[in-house]
Protein backbone atom coordinates (compact mmCIF):
# COMPACT_ATOMS: atom_id res chain seq x y z
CA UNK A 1 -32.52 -15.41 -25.14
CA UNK A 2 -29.71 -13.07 -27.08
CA UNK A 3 -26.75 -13.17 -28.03
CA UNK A 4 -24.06 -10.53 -26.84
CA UNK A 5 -23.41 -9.25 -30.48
CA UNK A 6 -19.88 -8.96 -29.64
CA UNK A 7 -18.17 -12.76 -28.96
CA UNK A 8 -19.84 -15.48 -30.71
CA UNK A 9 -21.14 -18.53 -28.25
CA UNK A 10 -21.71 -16.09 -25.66
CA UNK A 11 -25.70 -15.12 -24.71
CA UNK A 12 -28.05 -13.90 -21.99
CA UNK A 13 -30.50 -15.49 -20.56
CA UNK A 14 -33.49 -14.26 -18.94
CA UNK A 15 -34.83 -15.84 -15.67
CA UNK A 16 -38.37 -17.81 -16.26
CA UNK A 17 -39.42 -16.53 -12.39
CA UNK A 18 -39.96 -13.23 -13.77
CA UNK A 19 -37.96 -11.53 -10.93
CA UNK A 20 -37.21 -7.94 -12.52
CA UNK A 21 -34.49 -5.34 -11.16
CA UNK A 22 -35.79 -1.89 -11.94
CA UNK A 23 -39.24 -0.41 -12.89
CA UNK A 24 -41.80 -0.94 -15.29
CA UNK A 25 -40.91 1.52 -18.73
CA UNK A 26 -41.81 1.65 -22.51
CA UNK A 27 -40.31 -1.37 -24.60
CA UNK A 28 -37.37 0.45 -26.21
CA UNK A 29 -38.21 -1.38 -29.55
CA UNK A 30 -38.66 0.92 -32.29
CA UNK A 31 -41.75 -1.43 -33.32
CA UNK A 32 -43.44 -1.31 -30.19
CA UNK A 33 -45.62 2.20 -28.74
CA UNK A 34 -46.32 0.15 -25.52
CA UNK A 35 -49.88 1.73 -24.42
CA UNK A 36 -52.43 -0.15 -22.09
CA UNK A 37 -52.47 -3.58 -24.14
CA UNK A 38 -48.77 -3.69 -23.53
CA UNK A 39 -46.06 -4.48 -26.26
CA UNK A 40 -47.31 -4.94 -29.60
CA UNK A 41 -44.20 -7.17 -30.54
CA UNK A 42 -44.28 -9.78 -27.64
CA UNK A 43 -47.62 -9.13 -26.73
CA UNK A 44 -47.11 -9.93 -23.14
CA UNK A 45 -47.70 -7.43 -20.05
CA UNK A 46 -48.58 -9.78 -17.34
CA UNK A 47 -44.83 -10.74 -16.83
CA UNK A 48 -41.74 -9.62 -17.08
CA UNK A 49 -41.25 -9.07 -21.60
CA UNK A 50 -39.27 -12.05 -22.92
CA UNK A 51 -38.28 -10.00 -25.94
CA UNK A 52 -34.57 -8.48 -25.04
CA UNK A 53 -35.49 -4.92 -26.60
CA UNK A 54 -38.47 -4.67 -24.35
CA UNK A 55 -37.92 -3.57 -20.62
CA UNK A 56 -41.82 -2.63 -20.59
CA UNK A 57 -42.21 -4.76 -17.28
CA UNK A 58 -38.48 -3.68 -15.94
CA UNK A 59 -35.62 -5.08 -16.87
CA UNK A 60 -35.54 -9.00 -16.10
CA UNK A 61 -32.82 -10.83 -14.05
CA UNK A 62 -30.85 -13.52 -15.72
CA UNK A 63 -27.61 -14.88 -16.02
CA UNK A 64 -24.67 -14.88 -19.00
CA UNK A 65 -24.24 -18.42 -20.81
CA UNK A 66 -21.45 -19.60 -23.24
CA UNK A 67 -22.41 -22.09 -25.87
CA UNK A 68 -19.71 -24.52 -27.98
CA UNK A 69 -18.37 -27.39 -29.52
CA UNK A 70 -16.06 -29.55 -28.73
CA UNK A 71 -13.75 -31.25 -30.54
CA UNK A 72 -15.76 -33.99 -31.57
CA UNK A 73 -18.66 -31.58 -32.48
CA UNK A 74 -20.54 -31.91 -29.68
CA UNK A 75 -22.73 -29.16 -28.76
CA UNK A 76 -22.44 -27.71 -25.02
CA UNK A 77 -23.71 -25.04 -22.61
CA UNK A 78 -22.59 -23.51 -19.45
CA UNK A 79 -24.13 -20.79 -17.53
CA UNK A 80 -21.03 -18.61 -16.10
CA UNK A 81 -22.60 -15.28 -14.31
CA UNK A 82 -21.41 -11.71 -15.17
CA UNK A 83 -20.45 -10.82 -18.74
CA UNK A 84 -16.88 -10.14 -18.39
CA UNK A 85 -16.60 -13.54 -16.55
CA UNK A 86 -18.49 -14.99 -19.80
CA UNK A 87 -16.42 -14.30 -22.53
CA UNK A 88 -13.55 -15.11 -20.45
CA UNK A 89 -14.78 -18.65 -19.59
CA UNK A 90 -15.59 -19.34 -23.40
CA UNK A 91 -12.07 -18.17 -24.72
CA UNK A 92 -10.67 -20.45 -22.29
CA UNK A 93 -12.82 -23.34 -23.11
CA UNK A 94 -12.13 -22.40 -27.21
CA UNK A 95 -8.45 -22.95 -26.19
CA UNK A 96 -8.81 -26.26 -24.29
CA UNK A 97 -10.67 -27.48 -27.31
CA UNK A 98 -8.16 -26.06 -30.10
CA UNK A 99 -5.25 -27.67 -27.59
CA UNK A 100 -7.09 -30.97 -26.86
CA UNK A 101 -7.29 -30.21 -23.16
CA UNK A 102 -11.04 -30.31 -22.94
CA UNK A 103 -12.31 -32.68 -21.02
CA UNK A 104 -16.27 -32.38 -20.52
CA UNK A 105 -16.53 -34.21 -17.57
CA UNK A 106 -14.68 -31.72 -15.74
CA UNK A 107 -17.04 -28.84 -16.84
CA UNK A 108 -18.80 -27.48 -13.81
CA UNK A 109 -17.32 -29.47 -11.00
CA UNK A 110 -15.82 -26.61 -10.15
CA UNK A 111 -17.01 -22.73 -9.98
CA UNK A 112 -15.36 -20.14 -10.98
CA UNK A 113 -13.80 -18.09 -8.96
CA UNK A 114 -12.81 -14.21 -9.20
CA UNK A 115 -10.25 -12.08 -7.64
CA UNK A 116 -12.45 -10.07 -5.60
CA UNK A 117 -13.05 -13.48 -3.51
CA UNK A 118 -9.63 -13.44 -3.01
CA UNK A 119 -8.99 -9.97 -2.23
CA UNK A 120 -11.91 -10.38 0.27
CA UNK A 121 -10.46 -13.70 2.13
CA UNK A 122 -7.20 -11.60 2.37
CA UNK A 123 -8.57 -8.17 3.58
CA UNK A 124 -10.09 -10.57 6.66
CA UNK A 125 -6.90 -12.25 7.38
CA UNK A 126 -5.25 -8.90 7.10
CA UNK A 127 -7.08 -7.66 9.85
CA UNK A 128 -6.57 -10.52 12.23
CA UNK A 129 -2.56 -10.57 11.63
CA UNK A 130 -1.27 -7.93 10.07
CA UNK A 131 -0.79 -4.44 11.99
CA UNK A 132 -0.48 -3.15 8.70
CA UNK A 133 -4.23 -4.26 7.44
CA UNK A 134 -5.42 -0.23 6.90
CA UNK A 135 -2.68 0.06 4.21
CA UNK A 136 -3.67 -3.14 2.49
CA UNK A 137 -7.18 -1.91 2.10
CA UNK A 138 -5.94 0.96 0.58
CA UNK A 139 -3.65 -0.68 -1.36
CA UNK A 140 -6.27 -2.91 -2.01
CA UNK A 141 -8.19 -0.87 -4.18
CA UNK A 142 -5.90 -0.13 -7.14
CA UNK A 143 -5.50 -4.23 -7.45
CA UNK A 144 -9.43 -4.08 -7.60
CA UNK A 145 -9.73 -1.56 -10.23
CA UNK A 146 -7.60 -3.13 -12.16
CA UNK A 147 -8.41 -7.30 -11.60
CA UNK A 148 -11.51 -6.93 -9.98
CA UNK A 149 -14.10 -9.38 -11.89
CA UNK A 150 -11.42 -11.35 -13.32
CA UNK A 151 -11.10 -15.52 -12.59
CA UNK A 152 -8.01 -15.67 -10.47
CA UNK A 153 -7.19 -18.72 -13.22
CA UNK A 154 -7.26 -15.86 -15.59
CA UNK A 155 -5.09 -13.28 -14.11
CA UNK A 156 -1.37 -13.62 -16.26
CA UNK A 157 2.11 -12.40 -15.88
CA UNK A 158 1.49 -10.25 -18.85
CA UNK A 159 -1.28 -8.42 -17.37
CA UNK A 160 0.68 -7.77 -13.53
CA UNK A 161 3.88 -6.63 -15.67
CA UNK A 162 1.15 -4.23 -17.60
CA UNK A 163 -0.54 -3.17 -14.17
CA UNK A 164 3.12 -2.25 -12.95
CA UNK A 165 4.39 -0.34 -15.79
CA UNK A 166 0.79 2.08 -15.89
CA UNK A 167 1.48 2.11 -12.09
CA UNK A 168 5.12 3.46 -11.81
CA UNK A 169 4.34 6.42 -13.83
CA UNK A 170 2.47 7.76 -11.22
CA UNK A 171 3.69 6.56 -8.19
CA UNK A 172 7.46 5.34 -6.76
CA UNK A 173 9.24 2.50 -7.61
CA UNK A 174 8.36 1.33 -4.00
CA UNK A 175 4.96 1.66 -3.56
CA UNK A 176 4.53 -0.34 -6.72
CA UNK A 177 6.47 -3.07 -5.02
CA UNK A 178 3.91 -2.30 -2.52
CA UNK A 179 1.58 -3.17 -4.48
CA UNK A 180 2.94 -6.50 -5.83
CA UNK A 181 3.72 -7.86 -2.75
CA UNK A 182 0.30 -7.67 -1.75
CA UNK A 183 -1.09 -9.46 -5.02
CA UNK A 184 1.85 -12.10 -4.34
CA UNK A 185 0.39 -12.50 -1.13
CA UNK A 186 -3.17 -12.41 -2.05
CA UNK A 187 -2.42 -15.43 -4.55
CA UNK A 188 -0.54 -17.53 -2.05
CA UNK A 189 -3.02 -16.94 1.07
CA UNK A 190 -5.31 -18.49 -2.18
CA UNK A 191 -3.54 -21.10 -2.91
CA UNK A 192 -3.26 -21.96 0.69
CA UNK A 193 -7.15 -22.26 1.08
CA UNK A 194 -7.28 -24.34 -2.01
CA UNK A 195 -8.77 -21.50 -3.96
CA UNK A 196 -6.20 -21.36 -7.05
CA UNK A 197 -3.54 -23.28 -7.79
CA UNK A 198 -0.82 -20.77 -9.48
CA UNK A 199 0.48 -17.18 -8.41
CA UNK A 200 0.83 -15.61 -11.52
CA UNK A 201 3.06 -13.00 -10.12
CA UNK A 202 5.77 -15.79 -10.20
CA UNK A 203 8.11 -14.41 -12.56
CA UNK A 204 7.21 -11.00 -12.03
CA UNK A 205 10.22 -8.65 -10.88
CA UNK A 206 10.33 -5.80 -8.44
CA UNK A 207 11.81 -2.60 -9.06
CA UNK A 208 14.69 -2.30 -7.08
CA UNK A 209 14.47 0.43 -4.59
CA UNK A 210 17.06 3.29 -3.46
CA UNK A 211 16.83 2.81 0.04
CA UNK A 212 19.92 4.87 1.07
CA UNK A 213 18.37 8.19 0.60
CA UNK A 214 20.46 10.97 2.92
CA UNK A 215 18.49 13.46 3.97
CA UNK A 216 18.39 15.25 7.85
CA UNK A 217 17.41 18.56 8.97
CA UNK A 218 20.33 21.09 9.20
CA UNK A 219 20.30 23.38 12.38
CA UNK A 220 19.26 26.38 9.89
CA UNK A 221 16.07 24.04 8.33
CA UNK A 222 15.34 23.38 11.68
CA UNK A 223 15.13 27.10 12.68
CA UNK A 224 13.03 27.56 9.86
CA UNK A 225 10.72 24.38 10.51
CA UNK A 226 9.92 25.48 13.81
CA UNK A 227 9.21 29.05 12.75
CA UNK A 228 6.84 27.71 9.90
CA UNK A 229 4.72 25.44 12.18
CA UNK A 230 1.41 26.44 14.32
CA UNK A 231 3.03 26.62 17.82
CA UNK A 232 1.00 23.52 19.22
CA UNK A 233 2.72 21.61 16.58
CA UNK A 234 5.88 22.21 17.32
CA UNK A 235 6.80 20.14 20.62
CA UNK A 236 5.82 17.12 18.04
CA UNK A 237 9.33 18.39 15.86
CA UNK A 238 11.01 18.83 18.99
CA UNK A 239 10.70 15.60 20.62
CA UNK A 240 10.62 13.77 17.46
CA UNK A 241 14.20 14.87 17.02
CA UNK A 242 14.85 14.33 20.27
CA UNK A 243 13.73 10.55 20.57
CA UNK A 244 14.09 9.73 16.83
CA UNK A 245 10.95 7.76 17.41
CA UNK A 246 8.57 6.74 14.10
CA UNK A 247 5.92 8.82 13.18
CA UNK A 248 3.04 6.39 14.87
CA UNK A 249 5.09 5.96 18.08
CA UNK A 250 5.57 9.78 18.27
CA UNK A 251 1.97 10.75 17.56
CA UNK A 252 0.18 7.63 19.45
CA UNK A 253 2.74 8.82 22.56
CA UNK A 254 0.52 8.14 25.91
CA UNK A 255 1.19 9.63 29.27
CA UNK A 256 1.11 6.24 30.59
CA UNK A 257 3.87 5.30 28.85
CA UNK A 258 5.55 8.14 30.39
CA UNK A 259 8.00 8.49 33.94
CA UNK A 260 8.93 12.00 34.15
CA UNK A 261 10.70 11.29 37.26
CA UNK A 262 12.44 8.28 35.91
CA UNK A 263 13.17 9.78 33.11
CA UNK A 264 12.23 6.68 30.49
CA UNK A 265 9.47 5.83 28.55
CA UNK A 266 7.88 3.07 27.34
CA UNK A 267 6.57 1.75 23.14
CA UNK A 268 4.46 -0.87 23.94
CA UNK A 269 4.94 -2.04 20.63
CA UNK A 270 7.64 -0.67 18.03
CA UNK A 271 7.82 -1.75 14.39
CA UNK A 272 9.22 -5.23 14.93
CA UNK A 273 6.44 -5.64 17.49
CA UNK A 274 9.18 -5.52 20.78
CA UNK A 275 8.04 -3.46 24.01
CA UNK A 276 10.57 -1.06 23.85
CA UNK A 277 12.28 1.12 27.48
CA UNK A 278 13.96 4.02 26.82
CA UNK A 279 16.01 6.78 28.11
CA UNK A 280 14.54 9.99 27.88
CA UNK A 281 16.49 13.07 27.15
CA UNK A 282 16.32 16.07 29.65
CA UNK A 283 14.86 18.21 26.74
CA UNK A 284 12.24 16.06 26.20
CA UNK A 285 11.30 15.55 29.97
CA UNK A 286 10.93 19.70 29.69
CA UNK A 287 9.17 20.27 26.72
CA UNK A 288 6.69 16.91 28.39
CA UNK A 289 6.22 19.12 31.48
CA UNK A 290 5.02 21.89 30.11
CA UNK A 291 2.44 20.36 27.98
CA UNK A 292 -1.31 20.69 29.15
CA UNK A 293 -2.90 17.18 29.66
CA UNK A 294 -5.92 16.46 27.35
CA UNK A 295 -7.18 12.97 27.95
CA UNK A 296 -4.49 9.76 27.12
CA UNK A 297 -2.44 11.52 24.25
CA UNK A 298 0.85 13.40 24.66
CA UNK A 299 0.01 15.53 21.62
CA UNK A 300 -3.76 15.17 21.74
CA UNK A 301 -6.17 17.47 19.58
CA UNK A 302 -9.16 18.97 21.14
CA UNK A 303 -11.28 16.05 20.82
CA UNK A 304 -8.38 14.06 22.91
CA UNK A 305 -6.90 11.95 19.57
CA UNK A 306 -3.82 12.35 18.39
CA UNK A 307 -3.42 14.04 15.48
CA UNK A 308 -3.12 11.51 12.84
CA UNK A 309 -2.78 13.57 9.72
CA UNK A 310 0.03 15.53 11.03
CA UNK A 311 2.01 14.64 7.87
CA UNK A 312 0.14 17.04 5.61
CA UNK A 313 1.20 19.65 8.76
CA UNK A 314 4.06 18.68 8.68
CA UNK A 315 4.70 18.83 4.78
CA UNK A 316 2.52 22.63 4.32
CA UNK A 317 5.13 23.76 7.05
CA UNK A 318 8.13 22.44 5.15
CA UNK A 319 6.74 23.73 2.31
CA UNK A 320 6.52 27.76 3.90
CA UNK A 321 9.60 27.38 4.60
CA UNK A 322 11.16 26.99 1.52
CA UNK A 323 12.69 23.39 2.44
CA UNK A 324 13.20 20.44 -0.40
CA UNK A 325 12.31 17.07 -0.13
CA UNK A 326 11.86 16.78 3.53
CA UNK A 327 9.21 14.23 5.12
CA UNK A 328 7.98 13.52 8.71
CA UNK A 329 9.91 10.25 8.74
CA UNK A 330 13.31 12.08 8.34
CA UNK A 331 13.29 13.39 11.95
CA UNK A 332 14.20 10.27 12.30
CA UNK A 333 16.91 10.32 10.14
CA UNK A 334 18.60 13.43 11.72
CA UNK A 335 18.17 12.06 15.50
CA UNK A 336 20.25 8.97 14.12
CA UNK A 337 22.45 10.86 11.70
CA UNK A 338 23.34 13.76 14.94
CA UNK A 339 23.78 11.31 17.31
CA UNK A 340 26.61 9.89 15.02
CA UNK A 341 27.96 12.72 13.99
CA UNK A 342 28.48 12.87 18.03
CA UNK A 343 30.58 10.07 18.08
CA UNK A 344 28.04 7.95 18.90
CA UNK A 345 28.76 4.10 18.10
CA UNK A 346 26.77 2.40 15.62
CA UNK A 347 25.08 -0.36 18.14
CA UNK A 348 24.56 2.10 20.75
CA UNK A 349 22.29 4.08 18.19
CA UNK A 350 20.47 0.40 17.03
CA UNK A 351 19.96 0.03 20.85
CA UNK A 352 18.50 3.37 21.44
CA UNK A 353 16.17 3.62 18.00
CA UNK A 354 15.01 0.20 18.73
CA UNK A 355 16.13 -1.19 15.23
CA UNK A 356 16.50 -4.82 14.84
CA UNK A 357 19.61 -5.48 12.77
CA UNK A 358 23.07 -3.05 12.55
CA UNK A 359 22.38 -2.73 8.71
CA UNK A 360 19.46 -0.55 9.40
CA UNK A 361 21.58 1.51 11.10
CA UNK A 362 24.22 2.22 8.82
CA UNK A 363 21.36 2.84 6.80
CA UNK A 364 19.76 5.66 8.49
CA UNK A 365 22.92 6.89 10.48
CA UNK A 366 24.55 9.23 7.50
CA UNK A 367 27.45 11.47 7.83
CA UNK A 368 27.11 14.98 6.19
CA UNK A 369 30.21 15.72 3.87
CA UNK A 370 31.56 18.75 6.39
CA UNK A 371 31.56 15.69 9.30
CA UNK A 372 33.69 13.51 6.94
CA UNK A 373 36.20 16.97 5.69
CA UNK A 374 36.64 16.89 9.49
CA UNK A 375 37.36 13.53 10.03
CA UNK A 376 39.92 13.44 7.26
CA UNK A 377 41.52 16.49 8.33
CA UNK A 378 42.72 15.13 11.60
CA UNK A 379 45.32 12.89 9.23
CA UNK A 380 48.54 13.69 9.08
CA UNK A 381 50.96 12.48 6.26
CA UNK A 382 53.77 10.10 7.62
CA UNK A 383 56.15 11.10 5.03
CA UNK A 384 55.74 14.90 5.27
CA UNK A 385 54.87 15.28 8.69
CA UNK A 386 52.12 17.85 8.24
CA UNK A 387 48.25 17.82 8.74
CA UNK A 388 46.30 17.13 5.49
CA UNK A 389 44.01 20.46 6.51
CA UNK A 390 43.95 24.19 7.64
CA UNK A 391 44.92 24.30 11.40
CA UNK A 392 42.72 25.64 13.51
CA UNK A 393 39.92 23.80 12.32
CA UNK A 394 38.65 22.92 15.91
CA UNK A 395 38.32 18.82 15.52
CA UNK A 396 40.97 18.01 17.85
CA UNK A 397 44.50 16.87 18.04
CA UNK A 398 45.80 15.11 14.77
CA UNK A 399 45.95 11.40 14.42
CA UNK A 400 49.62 10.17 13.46
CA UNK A 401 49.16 7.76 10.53
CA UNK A 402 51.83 5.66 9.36
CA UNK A 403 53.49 5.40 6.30
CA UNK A 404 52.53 2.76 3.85
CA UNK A 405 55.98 0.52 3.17
C-alpha cells in the first residue's frame, strides 16, 4: 500500500494474486542492488515485491482507493479504479461530507461511471440511426481528449464553456456548435438509458452562426476553375453547376440512377432522406455521354470508387487559380444563385434543389449587386418621367411606378 503523495486519502493498492503487467527488472529503490537473493529491502522474489519502489518481479496490478471520514468521524474506504477517477471520487465525497450530503449507505450501490461509456453507447447508436455517424466519430475524438476518464457526474458547465472557448480559436464558430451538440446529445441518449441524471451542457450557449454567406462562381472564376483542374476532374465542376446537387450526391452519382433518354435522374436519398426525380439539363445529358463507364460510379477512379476526397482537388485547384474563399459546396450556391438571377421563382428552385423549406432557399439563392443595379434601373420616377439609369442598359422595357401621394 502507498499513498499518491499528491491528494491526501487517496492510495494504491496492490493486488494479493500477484498478477504483474510488465517484466521482471531491478527494484528501483536506491537501498536495494537486487542480485540472485532478490531485494534486500522486502526480501521477497518468489512473488510479485509488495514494496511500491520495487518492480523487481514487474510491476504489480492493483487498483486506486480513497480513504475518509465522515462527519461523525467515522473512518471509510472505497476502491474507485484509475487515478484520475480517484481523486475525483474523494473530492466529491470531501464535499458531501463538508455539505452534510453524505450518506454512507449509499456508497457503492452504484459504480461510477465515465464519459467514455457514454461516448461509446452513443458512437453505437450513431451508427444504427444517424447517416451522419462517420462525422460523430470524428467529432468524437476532441470530446475524448478533452473528458475522456472523467465521471459523467463530474463533467460541469464550467469545464464545456472552457472546452468551447480553447476550441473556437482554432476552429469556426460552427463546428464548435458541432461539437456541443454532440456532447448535448451524448448526455441525453445517457440520461435516457438511466446512465446520468443531468446534461451539464444545460446552460451552455452556442455561438451563433453566419449562415448567409454569399459566395458563387463568376463566369471568369469559372473559366479559371476549369483551366486549373486535371481534365478528369472537371465534368465533376460541370455537372455540379449544372444540377446544383451536394457534394455526396454529386460524387456517389450511379449510372443506375441515370435515364439518358429520359432525361431525369434519380437521389435515392437526399439530405432530408426523400428519393428525389429530377430533370436533367441537356448539358449534363452530354457531358454524361461522353464519359467512359468504370464500374457503378459516374465519376469513378480507377479502382471504380468515387472519388471521395475530391474536396482537397477541388480546393488545390481553386487555390492555382488565384480564387478566394471558394469551397466545393458553393457550386451549389451558384446553380441556385444563376438560376435566380434567370428569373427563376423561388419555389421552383426549392423544387428543383430538393430543399425542404422556402427559407433555405432564400438562403442559398443570392443576387449579385450588378443583378440588383439592373433590377432597379428598370424604375422610372412618376414625378419626372425618366428612367432612374443609363439607357441602353439591355434589361428590358422600364417598369412605370407610381407616385407616392
Amino acid at each position: 500500500m502507498a499513498s499518491s503523495g499528491k491528494v491526501r486519502g487517496v492510495y494504491f493498492r496492490h493486488r494479493l494474486d500477484g498478477t504483474v503487467t510488465g517484466p521482471p527488472h531491478v527494484c528501483k529503490d536506491a537501498q536495494c542492488h537486487g542480485g540472485p537473493n532478490g531485494c534486500k529491502v522486502c526480501a521477497r522474489k518468489a512473488r510479485p515485491c509488495r514494496f511500491r519502489a520495487c518492480t523487481l518481479n514487474g510491476e504489480t496490478r492493483g487498483e486506486w482507493w480513497v480513504r475518509y471520514f465522515d462527519q461523525h468521524g467515522s473512518p471509510h474506504r472505497e476502491k474507485v479504479g484509475p487515478k484520475g477517477l480517484a481523486k475525483s471520487v474523494y473530492e466529491r465525497r470531501k464535499t458531501e461530507i463538508r455539505q452534510g450530503k453524505f450518506f454512507p449507505e449509499q456508497v457503492g450501490r452504484q459504480r461510477a461511471i465515465l464519459f467514455d461509456e457514454l461516448a461509446k453507447d452513443f458512437l453505437a447508436y450513431a451508427k444504427l440511426h444517424k447517416r451522419s455517424h462517420d462525422h460523430d466519430g470524428q467529432r468524437m475524438r476532441r470530446l475524448r481528449e478533452a473528458f475522456g476518464g472523467k465521471p459523467v457526474t463530474a463533467l460541469t458547465s464550467e469545464e464545456i464553456e472552457r472546452f468551447k472557448a480553447d476550441l473556437a480559436a482554432q476552429v469556426a464558430p460552427a463546428t464548435v456548435n458541432r461539437h456541443l451538440a454532440l456532447l448535448r446529445s451524448v448526455y441525453y441518449l445517457g440520461i435516457r438509458n438511466k446512465k446520468v441524471e443531468h446534461n451539464p451542457m444545460r446552460g451552455v450557449k452556442l455561438f451563433r452562426e453566419n449562415n448567409a454567406r454569399v459566395r458563387y462562381l463568376t463566369e471568369e472564376e469559372e473559366f479559371r476553375l476549369l483551366r486549373s483542374l486535371p481534365e478528369r476532374y472537371r465534368p465533376i465542376v460541370e455537372v455540379g453547376l449544372l444540377t446544383g446537387l451536394r457534394a455526396s450526391n454529386l460524387l456517389g452519382l450511379r449510372w443506375r440512377d441515370l435515364d439518358l433518354e429520359a432525361e431525369v435522374y434519380t437521389i435515392p436519398e437526399s439530405k432530408s432522406g426523400d428519393t428525389l426525380r429530377l430533370p436533367m439539363h441537356p448539358g449534363v445529358k452530354a457531358i454524361l455521354a461522353g464519359l467512359p463507364r468504370n464500374g457503378a460510379y459516374v465519376f469513378a477512379e480507377a479502382d471504380g470508387e468515387p472519388p471521395w476526397d475530391f474536396t482537397h482537388t477541388f480546393a488545390a485547384a481553386v487555390k492555382r487559380a488565384g480564387i478566394s474563399d471558394l469551397h466545393l459546396h458553393d457550386l451549389r450556391h451558384s446553380w441556385a444563385s444563376r438560376l435566380a438571377m434567370a428569373g427563376v421563382d423561388l419555389l421552383t428552385i426549392k423544387e428543383l434543389g430538393g430543399w425542404k423549406t422556402l427559407a433555405m432557399v432564400q438562403r442559398y439563392a443570392h443576387l449579385s449587386p450588378d443583378h440588383k443595379r439592373a433590377a432597379l434601373g428598370r424604375l422610372i420616377s412618376g414625378r419626372t418621367g425618366t428612367t432612374t439609369s443609363t439607357e441602353g442598359s439591355g434589361v428590358g422595357e422600364p417598369v412605370g411606378v407610381g407616385a407616392a401621394k
